[in-house]
C-alpha atoms as a PDB file:
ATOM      1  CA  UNK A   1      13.304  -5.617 -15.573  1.00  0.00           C
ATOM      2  CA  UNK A   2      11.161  -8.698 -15.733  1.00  0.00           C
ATOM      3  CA  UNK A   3       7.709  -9.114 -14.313  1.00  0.00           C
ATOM      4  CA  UNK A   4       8.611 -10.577 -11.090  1.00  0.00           C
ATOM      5  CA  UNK A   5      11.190  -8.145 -10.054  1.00  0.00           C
ATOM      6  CA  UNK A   6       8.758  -5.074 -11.062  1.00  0.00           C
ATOM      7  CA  UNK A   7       6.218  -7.114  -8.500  1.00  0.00           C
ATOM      8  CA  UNK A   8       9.087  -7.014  -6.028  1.00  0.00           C
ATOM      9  CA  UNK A   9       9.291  -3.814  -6.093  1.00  0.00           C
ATOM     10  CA  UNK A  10       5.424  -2.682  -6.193  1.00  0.00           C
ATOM     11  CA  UNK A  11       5.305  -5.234  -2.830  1.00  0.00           C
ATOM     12  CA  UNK A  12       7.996  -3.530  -1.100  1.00  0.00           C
ATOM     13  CA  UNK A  13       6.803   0.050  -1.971  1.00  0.00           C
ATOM     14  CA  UNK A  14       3.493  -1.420  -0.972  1.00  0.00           C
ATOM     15  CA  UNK A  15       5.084  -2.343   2.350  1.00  0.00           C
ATOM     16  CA  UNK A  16       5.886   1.004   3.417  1.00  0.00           C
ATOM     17  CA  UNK A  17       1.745   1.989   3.173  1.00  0.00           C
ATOM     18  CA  UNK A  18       1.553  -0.817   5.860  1.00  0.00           C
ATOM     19  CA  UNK A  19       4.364   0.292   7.757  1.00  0.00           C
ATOM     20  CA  UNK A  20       3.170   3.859   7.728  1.00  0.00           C
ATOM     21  CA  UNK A  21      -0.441   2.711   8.841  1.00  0.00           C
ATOM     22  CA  UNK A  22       0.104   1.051  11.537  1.00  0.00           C
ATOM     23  CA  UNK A  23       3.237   2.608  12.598  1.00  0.00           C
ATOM     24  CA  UNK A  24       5.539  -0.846  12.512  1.00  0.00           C
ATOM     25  CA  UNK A  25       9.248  -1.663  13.318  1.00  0.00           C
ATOM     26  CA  UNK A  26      11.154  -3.071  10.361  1.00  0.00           C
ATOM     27  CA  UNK A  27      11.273  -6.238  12.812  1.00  0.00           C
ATOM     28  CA  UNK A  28       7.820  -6.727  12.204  1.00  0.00           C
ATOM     29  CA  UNK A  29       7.763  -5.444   8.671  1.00  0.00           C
ATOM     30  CA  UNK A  30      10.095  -7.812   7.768  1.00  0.00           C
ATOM     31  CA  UNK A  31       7.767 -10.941   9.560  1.00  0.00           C
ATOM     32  CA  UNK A  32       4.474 -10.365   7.019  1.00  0.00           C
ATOM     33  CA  UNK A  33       4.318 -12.740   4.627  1.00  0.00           C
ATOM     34  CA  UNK A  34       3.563 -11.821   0.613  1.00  0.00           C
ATOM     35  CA  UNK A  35       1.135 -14.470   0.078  1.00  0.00           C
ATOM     36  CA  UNK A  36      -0.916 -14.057   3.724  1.00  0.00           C
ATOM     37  CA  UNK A  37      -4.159 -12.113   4.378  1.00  0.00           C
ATOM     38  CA  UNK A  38      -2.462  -8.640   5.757  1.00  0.00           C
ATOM     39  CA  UNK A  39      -5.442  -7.697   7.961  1.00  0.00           C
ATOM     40  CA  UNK A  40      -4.943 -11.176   9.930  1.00  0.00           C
ATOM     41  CA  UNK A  41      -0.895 -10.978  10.017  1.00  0.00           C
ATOM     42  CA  UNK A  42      -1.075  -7.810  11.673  1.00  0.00           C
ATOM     43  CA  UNK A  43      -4.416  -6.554  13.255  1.00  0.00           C
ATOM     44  CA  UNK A  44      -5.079  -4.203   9.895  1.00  0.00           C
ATOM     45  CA  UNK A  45      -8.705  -3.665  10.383  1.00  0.00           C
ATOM     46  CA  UNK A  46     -11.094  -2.421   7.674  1.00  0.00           C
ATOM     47  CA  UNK A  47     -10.826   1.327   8.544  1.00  0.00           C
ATOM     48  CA  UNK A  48      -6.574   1.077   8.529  1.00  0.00           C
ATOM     49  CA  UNK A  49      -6.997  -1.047   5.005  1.00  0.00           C
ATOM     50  CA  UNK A  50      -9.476   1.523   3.518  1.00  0.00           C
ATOM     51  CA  UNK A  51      -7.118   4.123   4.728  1.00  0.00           C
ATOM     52  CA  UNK A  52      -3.903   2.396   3.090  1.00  0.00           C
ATOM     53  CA  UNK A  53      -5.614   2.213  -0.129  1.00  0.00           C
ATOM     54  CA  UNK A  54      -6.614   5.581  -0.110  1.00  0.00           C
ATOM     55  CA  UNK A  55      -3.128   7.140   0.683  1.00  0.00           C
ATOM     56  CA  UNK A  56      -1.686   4.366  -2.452  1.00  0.00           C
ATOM     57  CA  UNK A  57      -3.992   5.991  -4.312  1.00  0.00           C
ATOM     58  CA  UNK A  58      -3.288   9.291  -3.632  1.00  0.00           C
ATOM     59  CA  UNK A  59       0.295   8.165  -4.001  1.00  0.00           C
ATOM     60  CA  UNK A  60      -0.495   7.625  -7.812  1.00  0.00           C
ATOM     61  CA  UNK A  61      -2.069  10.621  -8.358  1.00  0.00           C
ATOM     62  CA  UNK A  62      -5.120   9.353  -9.093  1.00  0.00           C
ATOM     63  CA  UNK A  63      -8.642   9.250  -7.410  1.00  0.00           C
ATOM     64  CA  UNK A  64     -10.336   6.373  -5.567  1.00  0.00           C
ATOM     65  CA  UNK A  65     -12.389   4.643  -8.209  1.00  0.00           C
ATOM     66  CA  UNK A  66     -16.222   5.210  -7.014  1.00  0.00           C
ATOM     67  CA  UNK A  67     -17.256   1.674  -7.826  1.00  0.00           C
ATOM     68  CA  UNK A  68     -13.866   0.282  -6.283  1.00  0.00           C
ATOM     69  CA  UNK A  69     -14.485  -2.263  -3.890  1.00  0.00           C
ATOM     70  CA  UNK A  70     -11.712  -5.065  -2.766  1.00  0.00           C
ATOM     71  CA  UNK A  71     -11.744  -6.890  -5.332  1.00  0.00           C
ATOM     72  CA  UNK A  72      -8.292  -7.849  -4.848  1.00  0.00           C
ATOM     73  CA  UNK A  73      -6.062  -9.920  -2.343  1.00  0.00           C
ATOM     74  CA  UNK A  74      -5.312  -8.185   0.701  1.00  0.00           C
ATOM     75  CA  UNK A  75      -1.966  -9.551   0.249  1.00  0.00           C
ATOM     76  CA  UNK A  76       1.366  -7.919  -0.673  1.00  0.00           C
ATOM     77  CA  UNK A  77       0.961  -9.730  -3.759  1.00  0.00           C
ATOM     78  CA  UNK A  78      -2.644  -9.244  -4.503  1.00  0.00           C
ATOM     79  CA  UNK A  79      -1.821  -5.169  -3.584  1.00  0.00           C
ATOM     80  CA  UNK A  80       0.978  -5.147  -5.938  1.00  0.00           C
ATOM     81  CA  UNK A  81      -0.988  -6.744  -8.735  1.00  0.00           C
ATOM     82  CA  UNK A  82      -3.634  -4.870  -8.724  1.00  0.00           C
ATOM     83  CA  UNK A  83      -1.462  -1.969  -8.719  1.00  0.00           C
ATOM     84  CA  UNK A  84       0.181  -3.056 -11.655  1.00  0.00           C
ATOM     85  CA  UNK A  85      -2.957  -4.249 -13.637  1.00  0.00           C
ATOM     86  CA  UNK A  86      -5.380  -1.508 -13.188  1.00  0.00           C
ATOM     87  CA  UNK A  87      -2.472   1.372 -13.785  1.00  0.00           C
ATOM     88  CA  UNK A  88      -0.189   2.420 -16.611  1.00  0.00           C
ATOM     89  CA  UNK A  89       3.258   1.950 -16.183  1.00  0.00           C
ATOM     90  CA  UNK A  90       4.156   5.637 -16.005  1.00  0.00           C
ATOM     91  CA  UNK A  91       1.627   5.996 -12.937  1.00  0.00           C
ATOM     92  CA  UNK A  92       3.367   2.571 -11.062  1.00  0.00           C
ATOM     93  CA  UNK A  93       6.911   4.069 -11.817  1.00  0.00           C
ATOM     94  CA  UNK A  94       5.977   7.421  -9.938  1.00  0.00           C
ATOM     95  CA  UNK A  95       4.595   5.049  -7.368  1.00  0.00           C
ATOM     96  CA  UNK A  96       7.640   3.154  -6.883  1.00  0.00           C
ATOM     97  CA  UNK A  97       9.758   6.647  -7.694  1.00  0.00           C
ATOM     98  CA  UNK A  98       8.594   7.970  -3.808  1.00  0.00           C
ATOM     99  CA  UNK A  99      11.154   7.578  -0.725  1.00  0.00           C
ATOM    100  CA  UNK A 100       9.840   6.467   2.445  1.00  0.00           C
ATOM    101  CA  UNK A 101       9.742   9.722   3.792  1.00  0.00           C
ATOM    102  CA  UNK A 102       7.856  10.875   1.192  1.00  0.00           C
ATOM    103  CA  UNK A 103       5.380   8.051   1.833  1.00  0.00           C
ATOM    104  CA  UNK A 104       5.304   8.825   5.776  1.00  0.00           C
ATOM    105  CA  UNK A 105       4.851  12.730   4.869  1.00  0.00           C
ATOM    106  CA  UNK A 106       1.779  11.704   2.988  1.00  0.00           C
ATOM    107  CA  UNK A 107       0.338   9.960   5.779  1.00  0.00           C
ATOM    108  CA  UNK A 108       0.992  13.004   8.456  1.00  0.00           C
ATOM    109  CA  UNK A 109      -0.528  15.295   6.523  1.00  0.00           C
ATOM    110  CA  UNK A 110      -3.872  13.700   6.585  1.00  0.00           C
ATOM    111  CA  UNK A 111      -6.523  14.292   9.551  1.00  0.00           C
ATOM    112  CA  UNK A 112      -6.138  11.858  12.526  1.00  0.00           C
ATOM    113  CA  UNK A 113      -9.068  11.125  13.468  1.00  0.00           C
ATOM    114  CA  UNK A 114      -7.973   8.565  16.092  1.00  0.00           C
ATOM    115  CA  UNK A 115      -8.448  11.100  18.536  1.00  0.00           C
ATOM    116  CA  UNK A 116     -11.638  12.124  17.922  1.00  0.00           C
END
């Protein structure tokens, strides 16, 4: 597989975080662009982006980094990268190795707070 197609695939795993987030159709899923601030494409705001990076984090098996700020794009692209830059390929390919329902379990099992 060459680079591009392994960012492909990072992206689209990267897209079901969002999806799972915010709860979107695959209609709108479909709209967000790769190269486009996420947060401003659809309404992500800082608490929903923390809380996708968290759960693709989790989704590695590995913990937040304590000095990890956003250093990278919030773009599919700049997600992906990251993704593929700061982990070992083992770690991505258990990544990309999760269904979506997997993905969307992870995400129920957390607290809501939104009703608090």
């Amino acid at each position: 597989m060459n680079k591009n197609e392994f960012q492909l695939q990072v992206g689209n795993q990267v897209l079901l975080f969002i999806k799972g987030v915010l709860q979107l159709d695959q209609t709108r899923l479909e709209s967000i662009s790769w190269s486009e601030d996420i947060k401003s494409q659809v309404g992500l705001d800082s608490l929903r982006a923390f809380d996708m990076i968290v759960y693709i984090h989790e989704s590695l098996g590995v913990d937040l980094p304590e000095n990890m700020g956003l250093e990278f794009e919030m773009t599919i692209n700049g997600i992906a990268s990251y993704i593929i830059n700061q982990y070992d390929l083992e770690l991505v390919e258990a990544f990309l190795a999760k269904t979506e329902d997997e993905v969307l379990a992870l995400m129920s099992d957390e607290d809501d707070f939104d009703d608090l």
